[in-house]
Protein backbone atom coordinates (compact mmCIF):
# COMPACT_ATOMS: atom_id res chain seq x y z
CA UNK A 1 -3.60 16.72 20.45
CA UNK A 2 -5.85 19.26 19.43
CA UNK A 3 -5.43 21.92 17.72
CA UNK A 4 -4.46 23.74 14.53
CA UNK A 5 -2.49 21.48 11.95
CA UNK A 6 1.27 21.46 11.34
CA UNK A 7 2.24 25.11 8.69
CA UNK A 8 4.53 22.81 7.73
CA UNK A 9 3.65 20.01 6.16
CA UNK A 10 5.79 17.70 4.08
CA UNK A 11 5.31 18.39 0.13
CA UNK A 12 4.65 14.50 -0.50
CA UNK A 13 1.88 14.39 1.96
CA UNK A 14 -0.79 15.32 -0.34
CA UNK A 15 0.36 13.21 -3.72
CA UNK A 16 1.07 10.29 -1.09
CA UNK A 17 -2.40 10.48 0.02
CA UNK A 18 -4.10 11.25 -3.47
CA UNK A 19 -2.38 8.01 -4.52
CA UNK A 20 -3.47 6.10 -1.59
CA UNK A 21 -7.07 6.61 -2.31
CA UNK A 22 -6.72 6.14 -6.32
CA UNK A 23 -4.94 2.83 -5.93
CA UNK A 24 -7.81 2.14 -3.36
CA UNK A 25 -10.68 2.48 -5.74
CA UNK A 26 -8.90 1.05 -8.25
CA UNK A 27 -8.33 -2.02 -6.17
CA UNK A 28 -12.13 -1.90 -4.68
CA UNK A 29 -13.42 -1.83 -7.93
CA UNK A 30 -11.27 -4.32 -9.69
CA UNK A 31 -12.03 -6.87 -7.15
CA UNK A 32 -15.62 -6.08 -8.03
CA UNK A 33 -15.30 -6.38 -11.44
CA UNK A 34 -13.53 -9.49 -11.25
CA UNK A 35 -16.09 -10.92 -8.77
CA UNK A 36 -18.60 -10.87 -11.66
CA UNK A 37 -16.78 -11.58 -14.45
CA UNK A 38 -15.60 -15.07 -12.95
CA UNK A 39 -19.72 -15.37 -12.07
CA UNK A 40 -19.02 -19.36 -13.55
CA UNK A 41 -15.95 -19.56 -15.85
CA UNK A 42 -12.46 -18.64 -15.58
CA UNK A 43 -11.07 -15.20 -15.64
CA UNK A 44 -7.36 -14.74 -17.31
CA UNK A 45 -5.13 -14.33 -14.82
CA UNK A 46 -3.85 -11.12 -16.27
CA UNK A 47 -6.49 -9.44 -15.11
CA UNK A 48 -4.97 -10.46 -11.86
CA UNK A 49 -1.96 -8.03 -12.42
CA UNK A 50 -4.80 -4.95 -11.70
CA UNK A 51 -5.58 -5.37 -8.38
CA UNK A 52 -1.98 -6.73 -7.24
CA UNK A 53 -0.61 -3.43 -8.68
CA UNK A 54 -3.50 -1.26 -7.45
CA UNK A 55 -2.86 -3.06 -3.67
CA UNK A 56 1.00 -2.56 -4.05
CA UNK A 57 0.80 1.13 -4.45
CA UNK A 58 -2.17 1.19 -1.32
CA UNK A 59 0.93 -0.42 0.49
CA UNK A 60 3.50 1.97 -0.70
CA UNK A 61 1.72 4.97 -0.63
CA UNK A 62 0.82 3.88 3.08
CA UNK A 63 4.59 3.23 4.27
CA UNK A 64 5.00 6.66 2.62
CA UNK A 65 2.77 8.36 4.54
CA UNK A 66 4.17 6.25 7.72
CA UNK A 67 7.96 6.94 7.13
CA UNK A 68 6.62 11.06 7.19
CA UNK A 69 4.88 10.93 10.20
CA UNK A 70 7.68 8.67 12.09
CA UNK A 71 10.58 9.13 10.81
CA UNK A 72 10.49 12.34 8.74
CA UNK A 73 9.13 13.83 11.58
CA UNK A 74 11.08 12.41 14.74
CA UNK A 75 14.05 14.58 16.69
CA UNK A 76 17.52 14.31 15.77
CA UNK A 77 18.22 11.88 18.44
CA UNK A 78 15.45 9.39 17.77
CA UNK A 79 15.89 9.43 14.07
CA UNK A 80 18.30 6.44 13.67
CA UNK A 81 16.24 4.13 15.94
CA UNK A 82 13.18 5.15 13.82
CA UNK A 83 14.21 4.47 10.73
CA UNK A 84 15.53 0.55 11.72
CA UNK A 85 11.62 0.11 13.38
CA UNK A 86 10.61 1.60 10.28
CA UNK A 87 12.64 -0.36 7.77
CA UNK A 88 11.51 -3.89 9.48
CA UNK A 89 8.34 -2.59 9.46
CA UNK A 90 8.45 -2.18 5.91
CA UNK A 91 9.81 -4.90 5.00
CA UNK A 92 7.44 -7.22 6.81
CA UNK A 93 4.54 -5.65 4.79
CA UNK A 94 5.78 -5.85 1.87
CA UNK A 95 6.84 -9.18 2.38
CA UNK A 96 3.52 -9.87 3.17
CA UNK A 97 2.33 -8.63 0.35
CA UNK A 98 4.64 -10.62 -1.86
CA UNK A 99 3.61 -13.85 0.14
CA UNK A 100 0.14 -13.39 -0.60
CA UNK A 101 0.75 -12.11 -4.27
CA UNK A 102 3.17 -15.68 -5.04
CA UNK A 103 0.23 -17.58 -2.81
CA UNK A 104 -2.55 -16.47 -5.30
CA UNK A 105 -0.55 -17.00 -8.39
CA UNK A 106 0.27 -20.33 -7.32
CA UNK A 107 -3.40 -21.35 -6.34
CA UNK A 108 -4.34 -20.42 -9.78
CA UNK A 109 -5.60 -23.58 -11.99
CA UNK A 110 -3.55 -24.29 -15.01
């Protein structure tokens, strides 16, 4: 698998990844900033709605990026078989993601 990369790349590929890695230091650093903001007291859970939007568009961006490097990608044959692996795929993630968004809402005192 080495060698020179594809002439044709996809046109999303680089605004995918670009978003990826914003979302990510948004997220990083949110998670920091709320780390030492809630140091002893309570921190309003609105500030909550940063990182849960910065880590849904990590997850996005990333099933992007996946559906152009499976399915986007596969032959003609393989394409409809790719895109039901990729859809429950997909939705498992993201319904991961919405577990574990409801699951820290609902842990939340008050």
């Amino acid at each position: 698998m080495t060698g020179k990369p594809s002439q044709n790349t996809h046109p999303w590929r680089k605004p995918l990844l670009a978003a990826e890695f914003i979302a990510l230091a948004i997220l990083v650093g949110s998670m920091a900033m709320l780390g030492q903001a809630s140091g002893g007291g309570q921190v309003d859970p609105a500030w909550l709605l940063i990182p849960a939007g910065a880590s849904l568009v990590v997850f996005l961006s990333f099933l992007g990026l996946m559906y152009l490097r499976w399915v986007a990608s596969a032959e003609a044959g393989q394409s409809r078989r790719q895109k039901i692996l990729f859809g429950l795929l997909a939705l498992t993630l993201l319904g991961v993601w919405a577990y574990a968004i409801a699951q820290t809402w609902q842990s939340l005192p008050g």
